[in-house]
Each structure stands twice: as structure tokens, then as C-alpha cells.
C-alpha atoms as a PDB file:
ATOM      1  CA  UNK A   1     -12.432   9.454  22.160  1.00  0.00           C
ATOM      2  CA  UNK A   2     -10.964  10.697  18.995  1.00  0.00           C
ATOM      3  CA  UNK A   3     -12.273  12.143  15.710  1.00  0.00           C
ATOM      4  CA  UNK A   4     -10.577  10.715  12.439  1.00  0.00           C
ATOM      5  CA  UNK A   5     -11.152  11.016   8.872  1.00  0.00           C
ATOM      6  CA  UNK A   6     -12.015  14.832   8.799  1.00  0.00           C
ATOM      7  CA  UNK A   7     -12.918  15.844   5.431  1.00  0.00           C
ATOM      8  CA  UNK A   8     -14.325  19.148   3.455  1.00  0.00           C
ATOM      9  CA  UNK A   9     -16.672  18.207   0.540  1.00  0.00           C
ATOM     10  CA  UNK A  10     -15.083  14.402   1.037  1.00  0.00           C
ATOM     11  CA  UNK A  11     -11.742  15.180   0.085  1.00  0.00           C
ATOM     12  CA  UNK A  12      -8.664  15.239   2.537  1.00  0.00           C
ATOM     13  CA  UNK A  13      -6.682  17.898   1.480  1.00  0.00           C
ATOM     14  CA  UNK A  14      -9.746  21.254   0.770  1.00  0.00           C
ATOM     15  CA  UNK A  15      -7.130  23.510  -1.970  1.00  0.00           C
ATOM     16  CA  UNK A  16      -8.927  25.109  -4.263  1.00  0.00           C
ATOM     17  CA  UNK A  17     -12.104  24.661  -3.733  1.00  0.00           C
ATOM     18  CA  UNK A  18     -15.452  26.654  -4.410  1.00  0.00           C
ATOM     19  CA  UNK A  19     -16.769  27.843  -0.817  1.00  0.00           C
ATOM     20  CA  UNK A  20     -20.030  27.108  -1.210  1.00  0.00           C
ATOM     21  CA  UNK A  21     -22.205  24.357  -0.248  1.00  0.00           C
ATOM     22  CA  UNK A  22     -19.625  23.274   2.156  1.00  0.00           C
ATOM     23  CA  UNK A  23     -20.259  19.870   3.711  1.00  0.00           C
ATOM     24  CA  UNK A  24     -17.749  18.581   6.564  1.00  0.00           C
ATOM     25  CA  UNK A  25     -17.747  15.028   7.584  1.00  0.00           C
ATOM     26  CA  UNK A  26     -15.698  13.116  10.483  1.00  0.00           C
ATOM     27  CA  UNK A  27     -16.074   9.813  12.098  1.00  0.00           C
ATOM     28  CA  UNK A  28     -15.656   9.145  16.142  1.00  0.00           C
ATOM     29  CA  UNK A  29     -13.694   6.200  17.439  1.00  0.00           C
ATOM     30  CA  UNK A  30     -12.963   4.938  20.989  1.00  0.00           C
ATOM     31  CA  UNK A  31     -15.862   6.396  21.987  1.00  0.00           C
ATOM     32  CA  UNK A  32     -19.334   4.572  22.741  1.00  0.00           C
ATOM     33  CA  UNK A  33     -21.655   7.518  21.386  1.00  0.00           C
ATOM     34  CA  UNK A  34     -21.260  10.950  20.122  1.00  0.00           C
ATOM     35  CA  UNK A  35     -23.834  13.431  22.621  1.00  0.00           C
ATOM     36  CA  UNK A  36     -23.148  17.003  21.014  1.00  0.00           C
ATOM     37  CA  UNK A  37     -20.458  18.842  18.297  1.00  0.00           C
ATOM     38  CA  UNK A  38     -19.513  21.888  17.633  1.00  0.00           C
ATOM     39  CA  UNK A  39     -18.025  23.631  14.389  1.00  0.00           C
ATOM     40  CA  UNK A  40     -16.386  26.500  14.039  1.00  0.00           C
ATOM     41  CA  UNK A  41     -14.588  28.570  10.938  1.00  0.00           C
ATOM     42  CA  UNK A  42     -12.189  31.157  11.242  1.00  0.00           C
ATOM     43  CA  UNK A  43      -9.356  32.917   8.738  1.00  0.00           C
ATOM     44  CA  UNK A  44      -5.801  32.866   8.662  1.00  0.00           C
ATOM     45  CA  UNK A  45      -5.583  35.808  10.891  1.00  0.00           C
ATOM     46  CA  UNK A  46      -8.046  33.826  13.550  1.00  0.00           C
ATOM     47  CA  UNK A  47     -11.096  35.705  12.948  1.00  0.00           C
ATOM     48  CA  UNK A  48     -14.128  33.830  13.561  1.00  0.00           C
ATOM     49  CA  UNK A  49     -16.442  33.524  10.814  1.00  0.00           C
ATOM     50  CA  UNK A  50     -18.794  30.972  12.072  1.00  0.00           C
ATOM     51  CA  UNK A  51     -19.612  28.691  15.084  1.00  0.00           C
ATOM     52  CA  UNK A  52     -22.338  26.490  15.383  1.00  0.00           C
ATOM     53  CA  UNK A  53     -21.858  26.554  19.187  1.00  0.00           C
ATOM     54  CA  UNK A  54     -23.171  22.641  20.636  1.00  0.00           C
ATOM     55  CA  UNK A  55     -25.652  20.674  18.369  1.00  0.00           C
ATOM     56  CA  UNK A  56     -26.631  17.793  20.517  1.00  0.00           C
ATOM     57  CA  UNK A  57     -26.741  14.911  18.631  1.00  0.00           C
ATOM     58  CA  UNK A  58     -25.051  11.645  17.297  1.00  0.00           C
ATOM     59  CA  UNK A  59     -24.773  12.924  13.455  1.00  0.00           C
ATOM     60  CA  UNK A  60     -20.821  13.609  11.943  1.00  0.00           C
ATOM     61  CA  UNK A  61     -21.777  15.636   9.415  1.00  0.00           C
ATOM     62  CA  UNK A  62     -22.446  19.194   9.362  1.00  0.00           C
ATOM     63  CA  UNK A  63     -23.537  21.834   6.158  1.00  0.00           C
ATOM     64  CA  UNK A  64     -22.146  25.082   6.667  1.00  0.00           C
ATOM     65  CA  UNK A  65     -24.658  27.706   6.418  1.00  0.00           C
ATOM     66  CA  UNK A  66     -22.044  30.353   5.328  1.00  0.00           C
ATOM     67  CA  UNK A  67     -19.703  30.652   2.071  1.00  0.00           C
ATOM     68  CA  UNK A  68     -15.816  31.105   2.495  1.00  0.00           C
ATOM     69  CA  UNK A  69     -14.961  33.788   0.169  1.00  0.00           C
ATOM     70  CA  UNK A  70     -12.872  33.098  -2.862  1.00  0.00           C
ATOM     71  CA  UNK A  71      -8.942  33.207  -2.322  1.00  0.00           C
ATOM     72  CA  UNK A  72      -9.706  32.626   1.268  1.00  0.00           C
ATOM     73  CA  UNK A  73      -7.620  30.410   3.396  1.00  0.00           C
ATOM     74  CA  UNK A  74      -9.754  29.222   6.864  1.00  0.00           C
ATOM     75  CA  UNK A  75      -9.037  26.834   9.595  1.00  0.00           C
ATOM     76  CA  UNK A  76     -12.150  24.674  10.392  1.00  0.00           C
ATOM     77  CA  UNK A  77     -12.644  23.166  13.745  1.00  0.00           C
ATOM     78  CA  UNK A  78     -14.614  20.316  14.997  1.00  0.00           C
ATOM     79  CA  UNK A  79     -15.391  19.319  18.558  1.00  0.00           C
ATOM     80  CA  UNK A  80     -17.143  16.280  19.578  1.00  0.00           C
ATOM     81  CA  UNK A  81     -18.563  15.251  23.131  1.00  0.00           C
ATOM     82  CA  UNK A  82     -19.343  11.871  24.495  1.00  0.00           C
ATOM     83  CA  UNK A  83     -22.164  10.926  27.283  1.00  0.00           C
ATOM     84  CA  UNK A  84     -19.376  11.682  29.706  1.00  0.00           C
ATOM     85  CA  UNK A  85     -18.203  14.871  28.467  1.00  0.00           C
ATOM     86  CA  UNK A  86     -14.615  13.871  26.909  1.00  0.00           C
ATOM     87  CA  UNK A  87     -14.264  16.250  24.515  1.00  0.00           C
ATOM     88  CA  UNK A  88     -11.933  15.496  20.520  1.00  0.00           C
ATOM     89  CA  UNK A  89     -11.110  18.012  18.363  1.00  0.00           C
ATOM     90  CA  UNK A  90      -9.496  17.961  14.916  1.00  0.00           C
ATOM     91  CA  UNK A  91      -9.230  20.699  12.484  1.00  0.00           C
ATOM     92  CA  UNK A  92      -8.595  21.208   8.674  1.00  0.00           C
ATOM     93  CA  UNK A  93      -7.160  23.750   6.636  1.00  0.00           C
ATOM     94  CA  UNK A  94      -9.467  25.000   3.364  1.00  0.00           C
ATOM     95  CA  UNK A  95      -7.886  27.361   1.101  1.00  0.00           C
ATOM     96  CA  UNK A  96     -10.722  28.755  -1.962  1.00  0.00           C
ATOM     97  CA  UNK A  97      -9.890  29.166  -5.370  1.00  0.00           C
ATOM     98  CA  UNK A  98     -10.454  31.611  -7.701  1.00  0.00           C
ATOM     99  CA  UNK A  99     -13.838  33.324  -9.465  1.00  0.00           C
ATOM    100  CA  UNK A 100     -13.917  33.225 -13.087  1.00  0.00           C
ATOM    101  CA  UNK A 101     -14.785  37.078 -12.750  1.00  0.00           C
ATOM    102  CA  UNK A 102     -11.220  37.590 -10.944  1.00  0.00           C
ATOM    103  CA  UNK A 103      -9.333  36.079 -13.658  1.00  0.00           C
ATOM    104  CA  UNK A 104      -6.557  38.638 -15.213  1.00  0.00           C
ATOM    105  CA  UNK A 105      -5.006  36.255 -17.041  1.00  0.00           C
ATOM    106  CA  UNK A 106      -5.131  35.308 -20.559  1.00  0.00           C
ATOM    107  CA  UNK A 107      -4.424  32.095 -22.423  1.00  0.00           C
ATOM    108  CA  UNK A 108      -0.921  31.381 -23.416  1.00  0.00           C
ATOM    109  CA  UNK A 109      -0.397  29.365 -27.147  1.00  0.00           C
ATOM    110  CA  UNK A 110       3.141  28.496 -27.333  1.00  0.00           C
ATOM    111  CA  UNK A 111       2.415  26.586 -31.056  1.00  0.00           C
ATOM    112  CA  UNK A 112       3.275  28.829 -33.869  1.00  0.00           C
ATOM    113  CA  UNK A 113       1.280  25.990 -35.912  1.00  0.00           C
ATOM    114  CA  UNK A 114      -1.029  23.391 -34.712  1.00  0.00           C
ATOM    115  CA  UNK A 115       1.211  19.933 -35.766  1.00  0.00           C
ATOM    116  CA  UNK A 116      -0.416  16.697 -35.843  1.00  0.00           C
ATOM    117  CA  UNK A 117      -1.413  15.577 -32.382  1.00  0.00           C
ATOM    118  CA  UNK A 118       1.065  11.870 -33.508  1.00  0.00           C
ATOM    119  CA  UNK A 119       3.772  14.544 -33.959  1.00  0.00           C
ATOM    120  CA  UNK A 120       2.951  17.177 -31.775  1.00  0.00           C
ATOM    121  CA  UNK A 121       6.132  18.274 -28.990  1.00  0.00           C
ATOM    122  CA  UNK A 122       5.755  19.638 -25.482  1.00  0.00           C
ATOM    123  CA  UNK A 123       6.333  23.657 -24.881  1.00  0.00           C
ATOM    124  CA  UNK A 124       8.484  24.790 -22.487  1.00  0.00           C
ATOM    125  CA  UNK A 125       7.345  28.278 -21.148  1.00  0.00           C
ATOM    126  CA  UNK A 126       9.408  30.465 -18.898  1.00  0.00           C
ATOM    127  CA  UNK A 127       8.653  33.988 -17.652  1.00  0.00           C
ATOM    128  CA  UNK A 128      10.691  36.021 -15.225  1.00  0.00           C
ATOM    129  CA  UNK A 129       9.410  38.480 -12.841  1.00  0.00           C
ATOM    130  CA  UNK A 130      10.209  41.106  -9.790  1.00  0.00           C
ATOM    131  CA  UNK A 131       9.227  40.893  -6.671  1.00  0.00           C
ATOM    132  CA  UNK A 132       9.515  43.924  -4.008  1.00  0.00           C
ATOM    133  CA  UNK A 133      11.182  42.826  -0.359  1.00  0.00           C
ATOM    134  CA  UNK A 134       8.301  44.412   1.485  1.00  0.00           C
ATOM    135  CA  UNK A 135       6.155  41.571  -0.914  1.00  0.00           C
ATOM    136  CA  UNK A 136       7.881  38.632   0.650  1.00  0.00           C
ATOM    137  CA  UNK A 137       6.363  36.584   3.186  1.00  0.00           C
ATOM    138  CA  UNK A 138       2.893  37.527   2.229  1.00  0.00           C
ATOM    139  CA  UNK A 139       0.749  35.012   1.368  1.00  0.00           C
ATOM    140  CA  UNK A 140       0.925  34.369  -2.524  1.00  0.00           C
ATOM    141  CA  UNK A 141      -1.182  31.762  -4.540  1.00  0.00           C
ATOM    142  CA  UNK A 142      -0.497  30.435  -8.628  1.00  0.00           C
ATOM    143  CA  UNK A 143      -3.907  29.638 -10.315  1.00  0.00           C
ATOM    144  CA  UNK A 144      -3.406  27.660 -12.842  1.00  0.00           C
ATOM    145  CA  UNK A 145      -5.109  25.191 -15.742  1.00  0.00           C
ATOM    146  CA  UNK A 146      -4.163  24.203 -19.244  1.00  0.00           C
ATOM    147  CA  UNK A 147      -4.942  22.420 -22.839  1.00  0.00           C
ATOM    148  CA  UNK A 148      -3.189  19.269 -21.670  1.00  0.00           C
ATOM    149  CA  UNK A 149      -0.488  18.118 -19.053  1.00  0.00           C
ATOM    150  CA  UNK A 150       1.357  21.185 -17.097  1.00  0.00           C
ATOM    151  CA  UNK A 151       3.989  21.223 -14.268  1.00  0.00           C
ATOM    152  CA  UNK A 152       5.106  24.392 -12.329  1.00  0.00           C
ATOM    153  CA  UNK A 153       8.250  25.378 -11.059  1.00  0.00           C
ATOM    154  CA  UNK A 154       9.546  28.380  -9.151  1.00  0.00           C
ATOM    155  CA  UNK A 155      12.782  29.127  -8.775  1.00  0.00           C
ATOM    156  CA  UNK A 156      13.852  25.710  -9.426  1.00  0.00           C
ATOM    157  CA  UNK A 157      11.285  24.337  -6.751  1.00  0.00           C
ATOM    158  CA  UNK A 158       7.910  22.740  -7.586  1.00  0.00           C
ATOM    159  CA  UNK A 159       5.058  24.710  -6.865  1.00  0.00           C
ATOM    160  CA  UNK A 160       3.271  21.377  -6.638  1.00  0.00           C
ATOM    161  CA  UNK A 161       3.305  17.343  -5.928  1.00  0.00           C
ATOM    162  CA  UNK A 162       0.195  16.776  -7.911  1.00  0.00           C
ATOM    163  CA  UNK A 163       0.999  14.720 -10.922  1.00  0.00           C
ATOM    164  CA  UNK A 164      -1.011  14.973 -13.944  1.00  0.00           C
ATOM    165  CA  UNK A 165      -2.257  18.600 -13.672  1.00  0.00           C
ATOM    166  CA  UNK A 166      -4.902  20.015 -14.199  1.00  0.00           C
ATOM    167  CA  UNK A 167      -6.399  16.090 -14.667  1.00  0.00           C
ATOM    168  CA  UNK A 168      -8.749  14.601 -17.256  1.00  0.00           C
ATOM    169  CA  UNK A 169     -11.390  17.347 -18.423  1.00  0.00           C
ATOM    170  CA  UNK A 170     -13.183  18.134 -21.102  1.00  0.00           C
ATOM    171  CA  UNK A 171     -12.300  21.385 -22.652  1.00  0.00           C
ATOM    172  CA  UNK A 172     -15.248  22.471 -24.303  1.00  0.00           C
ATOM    173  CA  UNK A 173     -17.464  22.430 -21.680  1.00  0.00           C
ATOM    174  CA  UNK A 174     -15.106  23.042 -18.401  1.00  0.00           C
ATOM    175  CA  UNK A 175     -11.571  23.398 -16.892  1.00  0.00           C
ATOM    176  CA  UNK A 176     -10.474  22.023 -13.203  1.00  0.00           C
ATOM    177  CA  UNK A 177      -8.390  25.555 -12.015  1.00  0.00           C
ATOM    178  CA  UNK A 178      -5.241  24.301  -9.872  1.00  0.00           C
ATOM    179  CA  UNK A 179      -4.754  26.261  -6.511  1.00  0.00           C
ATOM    180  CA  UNK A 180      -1.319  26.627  -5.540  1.00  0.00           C
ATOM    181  CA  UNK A 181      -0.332  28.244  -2.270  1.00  0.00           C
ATOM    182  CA  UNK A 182       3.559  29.656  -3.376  1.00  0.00           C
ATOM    183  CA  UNK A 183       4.427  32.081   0.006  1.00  0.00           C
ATOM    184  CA  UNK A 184       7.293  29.713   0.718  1.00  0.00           C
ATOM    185  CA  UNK A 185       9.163  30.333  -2.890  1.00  0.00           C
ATOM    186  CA  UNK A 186       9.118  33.612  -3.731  1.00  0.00           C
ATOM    187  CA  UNK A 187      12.184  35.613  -2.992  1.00  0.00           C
ATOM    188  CA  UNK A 188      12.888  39.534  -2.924  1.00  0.00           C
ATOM    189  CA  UNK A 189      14.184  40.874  -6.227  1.00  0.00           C
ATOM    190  CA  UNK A 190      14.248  38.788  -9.673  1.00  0.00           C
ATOM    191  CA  UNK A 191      12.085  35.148  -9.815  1.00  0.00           C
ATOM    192  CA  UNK A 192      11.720  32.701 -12.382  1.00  0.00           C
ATOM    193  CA  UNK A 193       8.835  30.499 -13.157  1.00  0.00           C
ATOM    194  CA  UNK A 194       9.096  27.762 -15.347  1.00  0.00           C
ATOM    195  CA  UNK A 195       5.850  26.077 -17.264  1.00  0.00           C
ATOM    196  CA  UNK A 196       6.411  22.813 -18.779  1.00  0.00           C
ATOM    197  CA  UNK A 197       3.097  21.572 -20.878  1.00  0.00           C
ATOM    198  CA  UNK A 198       2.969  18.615 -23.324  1.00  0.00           C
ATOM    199  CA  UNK A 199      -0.459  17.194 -24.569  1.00  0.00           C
ATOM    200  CA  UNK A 200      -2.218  14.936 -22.949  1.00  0.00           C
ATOM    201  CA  UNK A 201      -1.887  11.631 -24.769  1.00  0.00           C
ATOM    202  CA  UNK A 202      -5.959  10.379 -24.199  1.00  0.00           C
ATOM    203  CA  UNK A 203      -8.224   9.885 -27.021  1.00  0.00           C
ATOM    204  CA  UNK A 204     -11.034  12.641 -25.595  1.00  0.00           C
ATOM    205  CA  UNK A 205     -14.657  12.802 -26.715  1.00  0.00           C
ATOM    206  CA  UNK A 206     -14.298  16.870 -27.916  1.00  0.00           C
ATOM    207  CA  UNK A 207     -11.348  14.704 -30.017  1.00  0.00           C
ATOM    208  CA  UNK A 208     -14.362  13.790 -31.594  1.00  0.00           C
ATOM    209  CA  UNK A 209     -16.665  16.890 -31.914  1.00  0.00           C
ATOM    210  CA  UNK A 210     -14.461  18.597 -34.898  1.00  0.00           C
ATOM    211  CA  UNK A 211     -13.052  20.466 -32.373  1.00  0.00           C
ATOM    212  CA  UNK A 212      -9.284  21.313 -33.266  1.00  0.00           C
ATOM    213  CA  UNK A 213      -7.019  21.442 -29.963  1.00  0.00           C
ATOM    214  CA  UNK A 214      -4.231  22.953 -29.555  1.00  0.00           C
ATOM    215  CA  UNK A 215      -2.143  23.002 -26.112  1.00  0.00           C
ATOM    216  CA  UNK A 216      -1.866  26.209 -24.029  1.00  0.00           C
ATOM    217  CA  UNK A 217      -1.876  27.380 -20.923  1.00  0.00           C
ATOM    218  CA  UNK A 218      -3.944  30.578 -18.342  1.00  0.00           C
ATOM    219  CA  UNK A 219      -1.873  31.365 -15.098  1.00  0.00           C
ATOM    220  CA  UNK A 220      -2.817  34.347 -12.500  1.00  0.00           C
ATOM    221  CA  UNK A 221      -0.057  35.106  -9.861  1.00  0.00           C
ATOM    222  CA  UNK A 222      -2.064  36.543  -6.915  1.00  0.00           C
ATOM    223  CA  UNK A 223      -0.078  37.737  -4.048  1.00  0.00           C
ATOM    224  CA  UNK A 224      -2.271  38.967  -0.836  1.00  0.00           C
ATOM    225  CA  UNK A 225      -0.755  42.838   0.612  1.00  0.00           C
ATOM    226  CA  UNK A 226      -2.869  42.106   3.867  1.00  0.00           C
END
């Protein structure tokens, strides 16, 4: 008996997401019928925020009843039971994003004029910035979105594989936040951060609207004491 295809709100990979209304999904293989499950939630430093104890019953999907704060990261557990008692587990890693009410932030423009968008270049922002040794190794996240295509870079390492971030969105009405867990890249003493944007390139609807856009760029460096 085995559990497979875990997911969080039907995705794979749970970064940046909102924590609430939390659905988690899984499918049971070698393994004639599925008698009970159990679910459980805890943080990073193992502290139990929610178990469902056994729910007796074929069904692999499960609505947790609580919300994971924002800029949470939480392990959640699944255990599943056949009619003879051999027991699967899997787990899943979640980390939340950010509240628009905890944004510090403020948009970046890097156009002195708005060009054409035919003729219109790709900015290249870079912003140095100090880190104390008694900083490093705590957990540190890069929340990130952007008038058209961005890439970040810290130190000289990518702060993410994603291609194509922040994705196709329409900026008038909302923007997709990227969630980027950094801990492993910052270094005591002087760091760099690099912030390549260009536009685009897709003929949008607000293209459309009379609204006039201009690329730029809203980043919050959050680094957790505790």
C-alpha cells in the first residue's frame, strides 16, 4: 500500500500559497481499499497545529478546517490504512505567502520615459545590502511580482527555476506574488541582488483598456529572527 500523487490545492509543489481553504488530495495504490486516514499539520519547528486523528472511510481528500498563517512554512502529513491495517504515509511541504497588509515594499519604475512598447528595452536593477552573521541561517523569503517578465538572482545564484515570472496576469485587476524561500544564499556581511525585468511581449486585454503600462517591479526581503 502506498499513497502517490499528494497535492495541496492540486498543485505539487504548495510555495506561496494563501492558507486558507486548504484542500489536500492523494490517491492509494497497491492496496484493495482505503479503511481510515489521518492528517496532520505541523510548523517548521514540529509544532502540531492540527490532526484529524482516524476518519474511517474510503475518501482521499480532506478540507482543512484551520488556516496556515501567512509566511508560514508547515509539513503536512497523511496516513492511510487498509482493511488489514498496513499503514502509508507521505507528506508535503507548504510554505504561505504574503498579506497585502504586510507589504513594505513599494513599486520600483526603472523607465525615466515610457518608450514605445515596439521599442521598449529590458531594465536591469541591482541593489546591494548587509546582512548581520547572527542573521544567517535563519529562514529568509523574497516576495516578489512585476509589470512584465522578472528573474532574481542573489549573489550570482538564482533565487528561482520558475521561468516566466510572475506569469500571464492582468494588471489592472490582480498580480500573482512569487514566494521565494532564499535561507540557502544569503551570506554574513555585504549581498547583492540582481533584478532583471523586460516586458512581456503578449498583446493583453488592459493593452486594450487605454491603460498605459509601463514595466516595474515590488520586492519585500523578509528574513524570520525566530
Amino acid at each position: 500500500m502506498n499513497i502517490v500523487d499528494l497535492q495541496v490545492n492540486h498543485m505539487r509543489s504548495a510555495i506561496g500559497i494563501d492558507g486558507k481553504n486548504i484542500k489536500i488530495t492523494w490517491n492509494i495504490c497497491e492496496a484493495n481499499k482505503q479503511k481510515c486516514f489521518q492528517v496532520s499539520v505541523t510548523d517548521s519547528k514540529n509544532r502540531m497545529l492540527h490532526n484529524s486523528n482516524r476518519i474511517f472511510g474510503a475518501q482521499t481528500c480532506y478540507d482543512l478546517p484551520i488556516d496556515i498563517e501567512y509566511r508560514t512554512k508547515a509539513n503536512i502529513d497523511v496516513r492511510s490504512w487498509d482493511e488489514n491495517e498496513e499503514e502509508a504515509a507521505a507528506s508535503m511541504k507548504v510554505i504561505t505567502g504574503i498579506s497585502q497588509g504586510d507589504w513594505k515594499a513599494v513599486w520600483i519604475n526603472p523607465e525615466e520615459e515610457t518608450p514605445d512598447i515596439e521599442t521598449r528595452r529590458g531594465a536591469y536593477l541591482k541593489k546591494q545590502f548587509y546582512v548581520d552573521a547572527d542573521m544567517v541561517g535563519k529562514t529568509a523569503y523574497i516576495y516578489a511580482t512585476c509589470h512584465g517578465l522578472m528573474d532574481i538572482y542573489i549573489n550570482g545564484n538564482i533565487a528561482c527555476e520558475n521561468k516566466l515570472m510572475p506569469g500571464t496576469q492582468q494588471y489592472d485587476q490582480r498580480l500573482m506574488v512569487e514566494t521565494m524561500d532564499v535561507s540557502a544564499l544569503i551570506k554574513p556581511g555585504v549581498n547583492e541582488i540582481i533584478f532583471p525585468l523586460e516586458m512581456d511581449g503578449i498583446e493583453a486585454p488592459w493593452q486594450m483598456t487605454g491603460i498605459k503600462m509601463c514595466m516595474a517591479a515590488i520586492l519585500h526581503f523578509y528574513c524570520r529572527w525566530k
